[in-house]
PDB file of N, CA and C in Angstrom:
ATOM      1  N   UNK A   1      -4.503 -13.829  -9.235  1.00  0.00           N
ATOM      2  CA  UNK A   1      -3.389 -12.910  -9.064  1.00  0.00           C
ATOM      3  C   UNK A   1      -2.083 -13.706  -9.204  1.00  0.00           C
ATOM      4  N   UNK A   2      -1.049 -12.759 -10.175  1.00  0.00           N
ATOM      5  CA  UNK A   2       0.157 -13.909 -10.104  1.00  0.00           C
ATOM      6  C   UNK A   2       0.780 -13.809  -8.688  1.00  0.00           C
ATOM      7  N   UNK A   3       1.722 -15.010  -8.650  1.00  0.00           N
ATOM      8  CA  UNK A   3       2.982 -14.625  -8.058  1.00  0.00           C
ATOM      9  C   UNK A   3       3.369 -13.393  -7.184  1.00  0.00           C
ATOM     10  N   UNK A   4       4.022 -13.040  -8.665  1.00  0.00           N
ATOM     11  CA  UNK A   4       4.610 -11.850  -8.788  1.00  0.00           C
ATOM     12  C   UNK A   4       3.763 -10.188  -7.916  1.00  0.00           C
ATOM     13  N   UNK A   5       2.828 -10.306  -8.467  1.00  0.00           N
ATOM     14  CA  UNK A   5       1.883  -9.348  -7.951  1.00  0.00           C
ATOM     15  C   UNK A   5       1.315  -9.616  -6.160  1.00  0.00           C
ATOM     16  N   UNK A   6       1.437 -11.022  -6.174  1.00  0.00           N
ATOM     17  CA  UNK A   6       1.182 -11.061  -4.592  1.00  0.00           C
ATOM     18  C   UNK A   6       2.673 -10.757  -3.466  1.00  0.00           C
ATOM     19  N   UNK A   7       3.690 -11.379  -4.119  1.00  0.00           N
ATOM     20  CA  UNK A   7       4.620 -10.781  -3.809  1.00  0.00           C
ATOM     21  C   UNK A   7       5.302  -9.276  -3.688  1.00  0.00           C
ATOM     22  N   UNK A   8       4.407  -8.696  -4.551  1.00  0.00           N
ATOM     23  CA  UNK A   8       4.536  -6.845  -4.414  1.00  0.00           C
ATOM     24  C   UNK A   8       3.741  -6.425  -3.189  1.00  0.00           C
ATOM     25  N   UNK A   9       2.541  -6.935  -3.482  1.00  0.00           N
ATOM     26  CA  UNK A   9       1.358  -6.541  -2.495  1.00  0.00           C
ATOM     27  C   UNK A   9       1.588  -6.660  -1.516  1.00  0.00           C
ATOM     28  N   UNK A  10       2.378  -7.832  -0.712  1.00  0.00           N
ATOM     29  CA  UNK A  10       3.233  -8.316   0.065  1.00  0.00           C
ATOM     30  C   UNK A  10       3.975  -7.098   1.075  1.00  0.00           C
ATOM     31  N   UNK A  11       4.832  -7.141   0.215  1.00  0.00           N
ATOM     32  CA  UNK A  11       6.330  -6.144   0.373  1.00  0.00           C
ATOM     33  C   UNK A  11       5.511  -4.982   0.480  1.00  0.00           C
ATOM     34  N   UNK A  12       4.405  -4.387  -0.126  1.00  0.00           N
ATOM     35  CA  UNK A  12       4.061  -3.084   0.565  1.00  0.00           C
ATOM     36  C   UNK A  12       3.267  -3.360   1.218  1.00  0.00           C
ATOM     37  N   UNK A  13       2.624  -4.404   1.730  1.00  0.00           N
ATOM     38  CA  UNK A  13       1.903  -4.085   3.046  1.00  0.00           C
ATOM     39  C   UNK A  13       2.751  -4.203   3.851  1.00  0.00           C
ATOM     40  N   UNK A  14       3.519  -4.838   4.238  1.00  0.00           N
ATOM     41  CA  UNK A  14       4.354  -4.927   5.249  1.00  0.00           C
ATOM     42  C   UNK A  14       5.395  -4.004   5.381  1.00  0.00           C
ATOM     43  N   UNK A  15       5.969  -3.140   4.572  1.00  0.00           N
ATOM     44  CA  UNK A  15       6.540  -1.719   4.194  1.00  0.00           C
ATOM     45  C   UNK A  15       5.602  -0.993   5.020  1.00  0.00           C
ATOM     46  N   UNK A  16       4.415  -0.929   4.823  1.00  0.00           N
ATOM     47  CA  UNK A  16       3.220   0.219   5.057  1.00  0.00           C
ATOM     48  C   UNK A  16       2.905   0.095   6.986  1.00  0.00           C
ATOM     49  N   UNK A  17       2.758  -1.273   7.064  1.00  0.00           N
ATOM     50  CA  UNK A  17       2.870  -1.611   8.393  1.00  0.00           C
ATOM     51  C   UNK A  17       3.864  -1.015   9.442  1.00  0.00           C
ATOM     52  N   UNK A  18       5.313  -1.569   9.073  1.00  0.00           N
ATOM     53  CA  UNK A  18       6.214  -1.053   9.633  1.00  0.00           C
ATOM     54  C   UNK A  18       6.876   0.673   9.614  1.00  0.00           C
ATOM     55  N   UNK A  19       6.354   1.073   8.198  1.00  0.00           N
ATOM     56  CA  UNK A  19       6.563   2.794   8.504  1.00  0.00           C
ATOM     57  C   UNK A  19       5.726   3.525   9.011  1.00  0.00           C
ATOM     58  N   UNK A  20       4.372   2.597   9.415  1.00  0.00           N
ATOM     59  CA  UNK A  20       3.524   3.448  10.554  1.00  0.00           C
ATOM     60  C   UNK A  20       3.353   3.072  12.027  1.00  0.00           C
ATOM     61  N   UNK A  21       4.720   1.813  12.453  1.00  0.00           N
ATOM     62  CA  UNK A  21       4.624   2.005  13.315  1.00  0.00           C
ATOM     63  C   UNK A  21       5.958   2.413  13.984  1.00  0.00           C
ATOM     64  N   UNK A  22       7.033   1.852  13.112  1.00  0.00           N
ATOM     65  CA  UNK A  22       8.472   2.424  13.401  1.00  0.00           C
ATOM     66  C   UNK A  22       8.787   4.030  12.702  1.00  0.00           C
ATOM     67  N   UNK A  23       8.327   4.558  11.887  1.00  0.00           N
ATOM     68  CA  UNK A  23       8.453   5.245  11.370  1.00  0.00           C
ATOM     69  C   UNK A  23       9.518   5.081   9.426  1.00  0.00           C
ATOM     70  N   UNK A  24       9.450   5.575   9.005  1.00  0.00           N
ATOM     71  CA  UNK A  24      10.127   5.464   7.485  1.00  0.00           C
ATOM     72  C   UNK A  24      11.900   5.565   7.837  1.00  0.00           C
ATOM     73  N   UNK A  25      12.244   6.307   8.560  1.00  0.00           N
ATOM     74  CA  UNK A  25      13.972   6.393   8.742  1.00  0.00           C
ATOM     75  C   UNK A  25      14.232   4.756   9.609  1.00  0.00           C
ATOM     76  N   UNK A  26      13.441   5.003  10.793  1.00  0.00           N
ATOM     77  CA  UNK A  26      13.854   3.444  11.459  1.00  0.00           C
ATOM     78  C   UNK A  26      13.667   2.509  10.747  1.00  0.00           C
ATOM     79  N   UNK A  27      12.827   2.324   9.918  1.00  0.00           N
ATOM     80  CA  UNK A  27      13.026   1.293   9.428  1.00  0.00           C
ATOM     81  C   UNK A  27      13.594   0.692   8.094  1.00  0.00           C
ATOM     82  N   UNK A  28      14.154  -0.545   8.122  1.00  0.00           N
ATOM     83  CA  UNK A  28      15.266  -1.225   7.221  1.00  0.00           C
ATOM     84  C   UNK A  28      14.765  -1.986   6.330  1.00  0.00           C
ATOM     85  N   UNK A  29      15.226  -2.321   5.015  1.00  0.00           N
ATOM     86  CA  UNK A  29      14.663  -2.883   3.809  1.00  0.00           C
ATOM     87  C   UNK A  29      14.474  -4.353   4.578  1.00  0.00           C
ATOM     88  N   UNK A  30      15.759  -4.777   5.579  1.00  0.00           N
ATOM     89  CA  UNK A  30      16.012  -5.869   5.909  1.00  0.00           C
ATOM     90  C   UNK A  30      14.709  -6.586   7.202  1.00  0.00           C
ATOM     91  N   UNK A  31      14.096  -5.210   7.456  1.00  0.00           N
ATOM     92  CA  UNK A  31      12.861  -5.894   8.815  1.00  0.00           C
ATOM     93  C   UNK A  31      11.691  -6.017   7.361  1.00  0.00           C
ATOM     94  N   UNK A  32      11.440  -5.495   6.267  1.00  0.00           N
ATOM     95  CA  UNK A  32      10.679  -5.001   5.304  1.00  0.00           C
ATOM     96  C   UNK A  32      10.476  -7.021   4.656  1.00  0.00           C
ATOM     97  N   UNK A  33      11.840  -7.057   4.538  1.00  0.00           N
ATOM     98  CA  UNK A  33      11.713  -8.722   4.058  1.00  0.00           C
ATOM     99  C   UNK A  33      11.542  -9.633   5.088  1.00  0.00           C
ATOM    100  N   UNK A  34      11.821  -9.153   6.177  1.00  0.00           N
ATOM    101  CA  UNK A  34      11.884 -10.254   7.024  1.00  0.00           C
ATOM    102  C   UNK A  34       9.961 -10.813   7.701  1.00  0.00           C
ATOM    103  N   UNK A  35       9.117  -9.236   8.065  1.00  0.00           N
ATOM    104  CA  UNK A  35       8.022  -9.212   7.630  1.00  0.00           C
ATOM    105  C   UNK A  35       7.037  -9.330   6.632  1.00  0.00           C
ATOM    106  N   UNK A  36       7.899  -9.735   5.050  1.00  0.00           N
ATOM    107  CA  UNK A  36       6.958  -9.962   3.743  1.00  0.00           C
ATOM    108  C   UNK A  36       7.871 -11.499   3.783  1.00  0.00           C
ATOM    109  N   UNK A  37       8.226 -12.064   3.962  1.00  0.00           N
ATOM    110  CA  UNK A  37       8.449 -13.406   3.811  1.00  0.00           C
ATOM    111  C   UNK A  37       9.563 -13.535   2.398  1.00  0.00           C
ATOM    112  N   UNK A  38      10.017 -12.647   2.009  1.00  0.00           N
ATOM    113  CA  UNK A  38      11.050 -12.199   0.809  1.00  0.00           C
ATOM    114  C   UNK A  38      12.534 -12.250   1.570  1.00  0.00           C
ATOM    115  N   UNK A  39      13.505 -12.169   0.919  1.00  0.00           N
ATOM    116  CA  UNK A  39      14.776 -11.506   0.655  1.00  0.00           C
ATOM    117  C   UNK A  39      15.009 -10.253   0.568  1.00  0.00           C
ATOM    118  N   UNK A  40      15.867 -10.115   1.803  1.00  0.00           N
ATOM    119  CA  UNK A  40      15.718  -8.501   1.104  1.00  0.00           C
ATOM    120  C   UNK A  40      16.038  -7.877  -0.268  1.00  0.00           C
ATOM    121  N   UNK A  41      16.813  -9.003  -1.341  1.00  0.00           N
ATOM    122  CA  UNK A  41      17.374  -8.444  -2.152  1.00  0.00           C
ATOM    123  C   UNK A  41      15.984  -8.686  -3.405  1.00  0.00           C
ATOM    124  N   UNK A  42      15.077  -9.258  -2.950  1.00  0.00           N
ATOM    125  CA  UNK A  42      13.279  -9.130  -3.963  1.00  0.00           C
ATOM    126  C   UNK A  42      12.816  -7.480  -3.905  1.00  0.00           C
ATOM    127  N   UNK A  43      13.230  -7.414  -2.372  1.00  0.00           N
ATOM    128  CA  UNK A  43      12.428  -5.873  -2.487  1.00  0.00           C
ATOM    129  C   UNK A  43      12.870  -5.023  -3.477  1.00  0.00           C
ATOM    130  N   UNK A  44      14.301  -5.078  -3.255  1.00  0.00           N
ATOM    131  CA  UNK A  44      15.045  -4.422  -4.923  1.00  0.00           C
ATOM    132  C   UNK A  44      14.248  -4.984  -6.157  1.00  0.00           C
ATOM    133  N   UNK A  45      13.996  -6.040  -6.173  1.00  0.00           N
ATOM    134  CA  UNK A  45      13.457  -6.510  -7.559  1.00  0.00           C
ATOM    135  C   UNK A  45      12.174  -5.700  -8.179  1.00  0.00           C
ATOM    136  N   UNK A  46      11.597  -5.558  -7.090  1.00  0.00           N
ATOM    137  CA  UNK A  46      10.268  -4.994  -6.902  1.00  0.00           C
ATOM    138  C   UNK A  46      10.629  -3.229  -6.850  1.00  0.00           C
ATOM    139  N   UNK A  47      11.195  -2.967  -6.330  1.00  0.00           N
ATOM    140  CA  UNK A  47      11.267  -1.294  -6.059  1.00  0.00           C
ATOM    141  C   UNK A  47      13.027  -1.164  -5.923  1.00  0.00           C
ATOM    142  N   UNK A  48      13.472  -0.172  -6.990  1.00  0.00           N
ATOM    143  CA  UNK A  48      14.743   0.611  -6.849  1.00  0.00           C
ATOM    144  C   UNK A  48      14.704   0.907  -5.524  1.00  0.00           C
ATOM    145  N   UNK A  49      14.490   1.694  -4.815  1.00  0.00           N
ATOM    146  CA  UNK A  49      14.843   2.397  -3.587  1.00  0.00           C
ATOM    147  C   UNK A  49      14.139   2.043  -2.978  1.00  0.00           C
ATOM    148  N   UNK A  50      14.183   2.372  -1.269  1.00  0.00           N
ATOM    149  CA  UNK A  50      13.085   2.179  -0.237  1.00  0.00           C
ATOM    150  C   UNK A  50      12.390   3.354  -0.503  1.00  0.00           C
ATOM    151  N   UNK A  51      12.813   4.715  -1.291  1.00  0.00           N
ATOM    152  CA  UNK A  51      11.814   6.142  -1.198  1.00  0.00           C
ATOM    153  C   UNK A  51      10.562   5.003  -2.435  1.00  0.00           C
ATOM    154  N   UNK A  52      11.392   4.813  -3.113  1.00  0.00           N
ATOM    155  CA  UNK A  52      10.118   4.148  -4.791  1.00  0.00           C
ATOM    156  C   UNK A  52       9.383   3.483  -3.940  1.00  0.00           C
ATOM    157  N   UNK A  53       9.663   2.445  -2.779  1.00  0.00           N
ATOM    158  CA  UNK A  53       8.085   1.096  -1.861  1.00  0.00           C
ATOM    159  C   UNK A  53       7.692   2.467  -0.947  1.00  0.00           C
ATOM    160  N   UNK A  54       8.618   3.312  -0.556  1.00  0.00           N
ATOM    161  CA  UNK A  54       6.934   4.381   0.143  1.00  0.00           C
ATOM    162  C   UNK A  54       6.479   5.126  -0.750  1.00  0.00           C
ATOM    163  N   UNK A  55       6.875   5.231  -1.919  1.00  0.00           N
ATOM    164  CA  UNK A  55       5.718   6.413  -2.893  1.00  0.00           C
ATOM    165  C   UNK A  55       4.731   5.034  -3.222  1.00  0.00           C
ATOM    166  N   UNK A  56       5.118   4.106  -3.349  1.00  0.00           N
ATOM    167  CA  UNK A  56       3.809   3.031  -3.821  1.00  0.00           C
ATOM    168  C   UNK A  56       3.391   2.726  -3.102  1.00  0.00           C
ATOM    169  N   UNK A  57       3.812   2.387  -1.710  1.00  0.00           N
ATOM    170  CA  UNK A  57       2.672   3.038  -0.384  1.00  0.00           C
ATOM    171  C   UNK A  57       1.534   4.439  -0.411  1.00  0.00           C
ATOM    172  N   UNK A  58       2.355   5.265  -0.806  1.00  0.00           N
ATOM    173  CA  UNK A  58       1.465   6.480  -0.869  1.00  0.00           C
ATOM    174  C   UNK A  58       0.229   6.586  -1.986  1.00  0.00           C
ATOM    175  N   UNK A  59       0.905   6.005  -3.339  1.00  0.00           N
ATOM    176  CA  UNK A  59       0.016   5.597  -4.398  1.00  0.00           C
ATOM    177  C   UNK A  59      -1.071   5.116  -3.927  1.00  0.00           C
ATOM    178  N   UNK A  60      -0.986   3.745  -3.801  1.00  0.00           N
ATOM    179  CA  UNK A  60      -2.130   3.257  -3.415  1.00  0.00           C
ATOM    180  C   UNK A  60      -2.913   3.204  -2.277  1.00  0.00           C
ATOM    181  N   UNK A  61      -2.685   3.972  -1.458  1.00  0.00           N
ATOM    182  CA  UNK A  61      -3.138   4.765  -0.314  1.00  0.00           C
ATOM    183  C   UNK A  61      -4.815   6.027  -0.767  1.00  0.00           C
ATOM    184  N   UNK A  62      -3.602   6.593  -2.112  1.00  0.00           N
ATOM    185  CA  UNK A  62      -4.330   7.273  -2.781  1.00  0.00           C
ATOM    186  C   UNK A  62      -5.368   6.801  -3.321  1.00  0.00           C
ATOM    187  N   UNK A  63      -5.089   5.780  -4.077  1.00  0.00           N
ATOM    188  CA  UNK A  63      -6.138   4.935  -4.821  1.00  0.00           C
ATOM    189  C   UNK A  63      -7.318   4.566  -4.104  1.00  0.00           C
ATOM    190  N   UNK A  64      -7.135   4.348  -2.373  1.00  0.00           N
ATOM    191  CA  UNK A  64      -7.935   3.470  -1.770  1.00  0.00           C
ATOM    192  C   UNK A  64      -8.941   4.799  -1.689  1.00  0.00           C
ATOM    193  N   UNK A  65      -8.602   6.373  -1.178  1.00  0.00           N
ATOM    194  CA  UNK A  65      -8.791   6.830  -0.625  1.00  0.00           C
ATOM    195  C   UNK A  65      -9.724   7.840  -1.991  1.00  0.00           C
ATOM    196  N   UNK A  66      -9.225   7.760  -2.962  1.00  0.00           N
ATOM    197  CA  UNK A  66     -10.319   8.085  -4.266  1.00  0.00           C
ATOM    198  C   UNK A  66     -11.626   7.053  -4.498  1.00  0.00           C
ATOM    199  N   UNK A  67     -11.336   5.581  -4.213  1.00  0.00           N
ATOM    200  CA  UNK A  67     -12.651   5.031  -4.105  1.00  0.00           C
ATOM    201  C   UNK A  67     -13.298   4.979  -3.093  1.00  0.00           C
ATOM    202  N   UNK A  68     -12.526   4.965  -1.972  1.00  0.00           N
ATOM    203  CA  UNK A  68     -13.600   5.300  -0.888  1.00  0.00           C
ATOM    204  C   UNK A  68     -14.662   6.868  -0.918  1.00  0.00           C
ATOM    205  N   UNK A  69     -14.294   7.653  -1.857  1.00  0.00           N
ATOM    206  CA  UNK A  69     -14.478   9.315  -1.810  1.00  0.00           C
ATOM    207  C   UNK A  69     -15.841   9.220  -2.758  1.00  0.00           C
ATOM    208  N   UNK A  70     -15.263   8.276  -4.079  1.00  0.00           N
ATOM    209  CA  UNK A  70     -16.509   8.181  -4.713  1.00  0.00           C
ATOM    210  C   UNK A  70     -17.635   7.359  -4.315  1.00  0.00           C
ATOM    211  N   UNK A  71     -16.788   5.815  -3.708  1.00  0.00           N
ATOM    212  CA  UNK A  71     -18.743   5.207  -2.609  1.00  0.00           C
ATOM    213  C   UNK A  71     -19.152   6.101  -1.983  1.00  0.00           C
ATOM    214  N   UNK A  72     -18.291   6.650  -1.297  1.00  0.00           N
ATOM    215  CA  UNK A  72     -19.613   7.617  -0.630  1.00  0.00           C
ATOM    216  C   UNK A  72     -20.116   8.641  -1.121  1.00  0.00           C
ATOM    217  N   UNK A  73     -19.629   9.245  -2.348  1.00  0.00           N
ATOM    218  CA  UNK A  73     -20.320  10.006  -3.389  1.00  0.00           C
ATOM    219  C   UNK A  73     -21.397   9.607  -3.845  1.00  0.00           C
ATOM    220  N   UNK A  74     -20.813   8.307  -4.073  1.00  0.00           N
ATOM    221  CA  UNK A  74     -22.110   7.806  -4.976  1.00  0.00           C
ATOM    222  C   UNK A  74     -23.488   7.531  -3.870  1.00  0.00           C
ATOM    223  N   UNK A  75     -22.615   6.789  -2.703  1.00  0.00           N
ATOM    224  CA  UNK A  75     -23.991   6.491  -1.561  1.00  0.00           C
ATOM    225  C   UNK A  75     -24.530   7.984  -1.142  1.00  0.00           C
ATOM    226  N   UNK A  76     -24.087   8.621  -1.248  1.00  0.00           N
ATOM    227  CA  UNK A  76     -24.726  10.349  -0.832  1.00  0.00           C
ATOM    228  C   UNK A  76     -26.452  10.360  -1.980  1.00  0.00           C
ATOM    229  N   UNK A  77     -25.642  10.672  -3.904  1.00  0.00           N
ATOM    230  CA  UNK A  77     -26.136  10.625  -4.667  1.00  0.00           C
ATOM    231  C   UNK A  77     -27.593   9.564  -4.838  1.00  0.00           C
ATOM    232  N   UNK A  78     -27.313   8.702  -4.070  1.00  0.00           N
ATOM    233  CA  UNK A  78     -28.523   7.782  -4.725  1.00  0.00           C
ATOM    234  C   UNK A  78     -29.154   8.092  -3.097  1.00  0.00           C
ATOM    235  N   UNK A  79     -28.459   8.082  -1.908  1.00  0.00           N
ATOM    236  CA  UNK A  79     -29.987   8.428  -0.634  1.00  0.00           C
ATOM    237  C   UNK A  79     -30.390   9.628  -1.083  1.00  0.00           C
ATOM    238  N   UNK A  80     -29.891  11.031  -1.755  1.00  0.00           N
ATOM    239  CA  UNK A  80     -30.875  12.227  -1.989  1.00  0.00           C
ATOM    240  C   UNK A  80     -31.640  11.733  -3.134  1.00  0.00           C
ATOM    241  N   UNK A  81     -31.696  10.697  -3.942  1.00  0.00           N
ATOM    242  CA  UNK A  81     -32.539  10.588  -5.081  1.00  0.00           C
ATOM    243  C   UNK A  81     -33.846   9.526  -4.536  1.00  0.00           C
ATOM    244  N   UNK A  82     -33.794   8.740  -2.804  1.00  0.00           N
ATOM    245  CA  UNK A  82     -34.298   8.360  -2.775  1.00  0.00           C
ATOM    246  C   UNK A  82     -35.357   8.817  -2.044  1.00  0.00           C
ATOM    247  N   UNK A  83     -34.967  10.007  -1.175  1.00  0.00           N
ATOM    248  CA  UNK A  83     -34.962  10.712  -0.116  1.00  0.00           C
ATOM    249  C   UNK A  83     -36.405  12.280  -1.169  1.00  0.00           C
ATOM    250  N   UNK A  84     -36.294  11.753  -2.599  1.00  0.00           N
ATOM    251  CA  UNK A  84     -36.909  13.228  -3.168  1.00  0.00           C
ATOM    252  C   UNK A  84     -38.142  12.103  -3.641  1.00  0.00           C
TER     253      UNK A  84
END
């Protein structure tokens, strides 16, 4: 993984952290860097707005939450095939 990409991954976990426990209004781009080990002025680099790092919070939220939907689709699919 570059850099670059760990440094995103970064900035939204720690985005994701702090808007579920301070909430999205309380919290500041500036606690956002201070918890990803960045500048606050990277998070800009990385995301126009603080709304753009919570929709890519939400994104990949999504993402996690479509593969988790299909393992267990799939683990459903193969115990009834083992189960017949």
């Amino acid at each position: 993984m570059k850099k670059s990409e760990r440094t995103r991954n970064s900035i939204v976990e720690a985005a994701a952290i702090l808007f579920s426990e301070k909430g999205y209004e309380a919290t500041s781009t500036k606690e956002i860097a201070l918890a990803s080990g960045v500048s606050e002025a990277s998070i800009f680099k990385y995301f126009i707005t603080k709304e753009s790092l919570f929709k890519a919070i939400i994104s990949s939220l999504l993402e996690m939450l479509k593969s988790f939907s299909y393992q267990s689709l799939h683990a459903d699919v193969i115990l009834n095939i083992k189960e017949k």
